[in-house]
C-alpha atoms as a PDB file:
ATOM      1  CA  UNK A   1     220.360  19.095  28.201  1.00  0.00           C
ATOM      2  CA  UNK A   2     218.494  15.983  29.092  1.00  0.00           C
ATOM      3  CA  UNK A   3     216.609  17.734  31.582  1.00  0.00           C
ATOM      4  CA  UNK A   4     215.516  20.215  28.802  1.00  0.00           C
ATOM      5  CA  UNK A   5     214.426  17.687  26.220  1.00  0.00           C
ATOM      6  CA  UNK A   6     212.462  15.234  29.023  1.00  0.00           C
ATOM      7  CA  UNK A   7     210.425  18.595  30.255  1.00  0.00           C
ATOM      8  CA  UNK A   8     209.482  19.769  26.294  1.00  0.00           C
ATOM      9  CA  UNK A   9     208.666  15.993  26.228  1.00  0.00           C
ATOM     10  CA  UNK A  10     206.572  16.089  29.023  1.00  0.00           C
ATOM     11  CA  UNK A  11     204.735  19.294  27.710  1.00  0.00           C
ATOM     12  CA  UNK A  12     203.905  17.170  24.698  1.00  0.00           C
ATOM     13  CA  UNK A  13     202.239  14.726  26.575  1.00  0.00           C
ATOM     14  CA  UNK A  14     199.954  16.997  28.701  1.00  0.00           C
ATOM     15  CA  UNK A  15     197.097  17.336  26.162  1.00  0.00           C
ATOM     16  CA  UNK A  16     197.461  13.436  25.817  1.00  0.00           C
ATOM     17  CA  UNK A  17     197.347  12.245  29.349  1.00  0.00           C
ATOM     18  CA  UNK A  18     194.375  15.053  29.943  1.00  0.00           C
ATOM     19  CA  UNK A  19     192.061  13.459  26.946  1.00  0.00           C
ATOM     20  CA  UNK A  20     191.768  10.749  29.512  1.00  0.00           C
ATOM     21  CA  UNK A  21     189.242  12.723  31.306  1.00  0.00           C
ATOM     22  CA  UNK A  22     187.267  12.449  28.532  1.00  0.00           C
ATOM     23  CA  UNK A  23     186.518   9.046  29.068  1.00  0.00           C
ATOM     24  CA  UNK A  24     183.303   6.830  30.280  1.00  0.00           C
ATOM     25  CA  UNK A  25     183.991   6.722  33.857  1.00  0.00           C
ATOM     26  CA  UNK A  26     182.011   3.534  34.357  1.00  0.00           C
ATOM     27  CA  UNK A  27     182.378   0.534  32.057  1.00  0.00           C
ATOM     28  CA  UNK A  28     181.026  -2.766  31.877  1.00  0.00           C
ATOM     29  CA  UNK A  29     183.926  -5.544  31.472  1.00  0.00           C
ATOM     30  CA  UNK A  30     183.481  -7.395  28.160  1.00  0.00           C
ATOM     31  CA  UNK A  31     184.386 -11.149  29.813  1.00  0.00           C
ATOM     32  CA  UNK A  32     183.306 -11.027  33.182  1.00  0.00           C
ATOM     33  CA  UNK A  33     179.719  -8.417  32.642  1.00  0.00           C
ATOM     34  CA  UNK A  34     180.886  -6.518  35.818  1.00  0.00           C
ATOM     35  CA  UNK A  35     181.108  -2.856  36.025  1.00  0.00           C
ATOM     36  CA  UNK A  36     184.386  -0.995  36.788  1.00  0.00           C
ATOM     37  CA  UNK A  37     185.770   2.602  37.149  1.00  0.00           C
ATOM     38  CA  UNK A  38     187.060   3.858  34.330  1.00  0.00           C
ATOM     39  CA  UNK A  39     189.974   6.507  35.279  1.00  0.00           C
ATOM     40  CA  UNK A  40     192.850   6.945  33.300  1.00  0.00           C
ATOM     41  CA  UNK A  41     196.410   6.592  35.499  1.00  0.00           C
ATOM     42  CA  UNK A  42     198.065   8.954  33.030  1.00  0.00           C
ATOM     43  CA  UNK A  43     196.321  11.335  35.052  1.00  0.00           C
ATOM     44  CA  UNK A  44     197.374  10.470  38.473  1.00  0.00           C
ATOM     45  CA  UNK A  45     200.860  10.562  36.684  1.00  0.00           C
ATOM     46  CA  UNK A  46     200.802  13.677  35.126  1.00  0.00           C
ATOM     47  CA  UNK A  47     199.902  15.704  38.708  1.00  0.00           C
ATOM     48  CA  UNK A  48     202.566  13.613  40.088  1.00  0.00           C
ATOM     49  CA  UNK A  49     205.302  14.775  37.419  1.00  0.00           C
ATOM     50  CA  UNK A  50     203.676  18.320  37.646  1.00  0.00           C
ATOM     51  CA  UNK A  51     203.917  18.437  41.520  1.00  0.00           C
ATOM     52  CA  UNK A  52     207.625  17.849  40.726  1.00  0.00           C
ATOM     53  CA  UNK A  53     208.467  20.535  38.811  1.00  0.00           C
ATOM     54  CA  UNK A  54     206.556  22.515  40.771  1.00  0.00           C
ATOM     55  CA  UNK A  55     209.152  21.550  43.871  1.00  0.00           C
ATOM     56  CA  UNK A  56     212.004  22.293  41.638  1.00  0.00           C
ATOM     57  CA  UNK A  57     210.595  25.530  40.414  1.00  0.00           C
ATOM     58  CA  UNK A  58     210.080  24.887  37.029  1.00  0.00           C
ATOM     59  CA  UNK A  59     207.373  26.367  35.034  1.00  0.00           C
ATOM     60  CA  UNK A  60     204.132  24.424  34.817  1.00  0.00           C
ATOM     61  CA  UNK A  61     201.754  25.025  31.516  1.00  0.00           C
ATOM     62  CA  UNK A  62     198.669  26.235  32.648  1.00  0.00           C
ATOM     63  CA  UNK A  63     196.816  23.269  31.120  1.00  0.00           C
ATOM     64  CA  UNK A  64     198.519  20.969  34.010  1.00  0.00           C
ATOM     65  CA  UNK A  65     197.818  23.608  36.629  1.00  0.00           C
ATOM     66  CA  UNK A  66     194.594  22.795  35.982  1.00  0.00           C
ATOM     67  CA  UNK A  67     194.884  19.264  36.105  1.00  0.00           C
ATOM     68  CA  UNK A  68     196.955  19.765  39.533  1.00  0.00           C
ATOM     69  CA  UNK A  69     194.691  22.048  41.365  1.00  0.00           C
ATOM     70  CA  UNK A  70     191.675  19.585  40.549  1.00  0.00           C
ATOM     71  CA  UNK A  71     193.892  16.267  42.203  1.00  0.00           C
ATOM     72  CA  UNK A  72     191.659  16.084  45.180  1.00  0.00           C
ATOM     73  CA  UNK A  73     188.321  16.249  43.417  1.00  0.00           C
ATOM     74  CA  UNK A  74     189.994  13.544  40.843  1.00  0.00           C
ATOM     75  CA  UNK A  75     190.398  11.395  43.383  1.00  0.00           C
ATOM     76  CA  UNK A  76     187.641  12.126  45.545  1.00  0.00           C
ATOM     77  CA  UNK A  77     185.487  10.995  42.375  1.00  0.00           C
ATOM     78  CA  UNK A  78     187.170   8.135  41.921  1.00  0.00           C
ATOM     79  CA  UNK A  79     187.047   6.699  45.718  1.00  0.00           C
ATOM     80  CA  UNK A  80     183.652   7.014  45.342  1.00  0.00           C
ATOM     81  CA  UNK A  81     182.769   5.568  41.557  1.00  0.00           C
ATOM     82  CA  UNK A  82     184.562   2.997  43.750  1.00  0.00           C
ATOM     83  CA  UNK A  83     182.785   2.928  46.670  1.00  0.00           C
ATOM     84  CA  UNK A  84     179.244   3.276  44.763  1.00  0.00           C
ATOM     85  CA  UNK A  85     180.381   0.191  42.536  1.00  0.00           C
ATOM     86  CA  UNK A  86     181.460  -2.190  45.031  1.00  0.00           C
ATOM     87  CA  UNK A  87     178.135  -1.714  47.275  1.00  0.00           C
ATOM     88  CA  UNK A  88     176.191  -2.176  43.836  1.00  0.00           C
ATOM     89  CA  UNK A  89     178.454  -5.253  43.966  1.00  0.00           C
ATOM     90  CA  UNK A  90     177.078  -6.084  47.327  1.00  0.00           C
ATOM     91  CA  UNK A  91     173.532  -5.510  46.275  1.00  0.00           C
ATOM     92  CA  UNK A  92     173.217  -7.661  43.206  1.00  0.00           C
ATOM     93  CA  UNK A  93     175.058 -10.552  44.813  1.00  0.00           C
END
């Protein structure tokens, strides 16, 4: 029963956590003028939750599949943005 209504639930939210790849990946803070990485946690959560299900057999929508089958290039990208930033960092300092 609760199982059932947290997984429609979580269905819901796929579409909402994957518009975060939509985003600016690099953004310049506001207060402090430095440049950051832009990447949205919802999906680092969402692969997580998916990953989950997938243990306990559950069905996975394809739109997460695709989400989960891209986790290493996700994160690849995003150790990198990293990387690149902080030896800009380095540079202009």
């Amino acid at each position: 029963a609760f199982e059932y209504l947290w997984y429609k639930a979580w269905v819901k939210s796929i579409d909402q956590a994957k518009a975060g790849l939509q985003a600016t990946l690099i953004i310049r803070h506001p207060d402090d003028g430095k440049l950051y990485v832009n990447f949205d946690q919802d999906i680092l959560q969402l692969i997580k939750e998916a990953k989950c299900l997938e243990r306990m057999q559950l069905e996975i929508p394809e739109n997460a599949m695709m989400v989960l089958h891209q986790e290493q290039r996700f994160k690849n990208s995003h150790h990198e943005l990293q990387w690149a930033l902080a030896e800009y960092d380095r540079i202009v300092a």
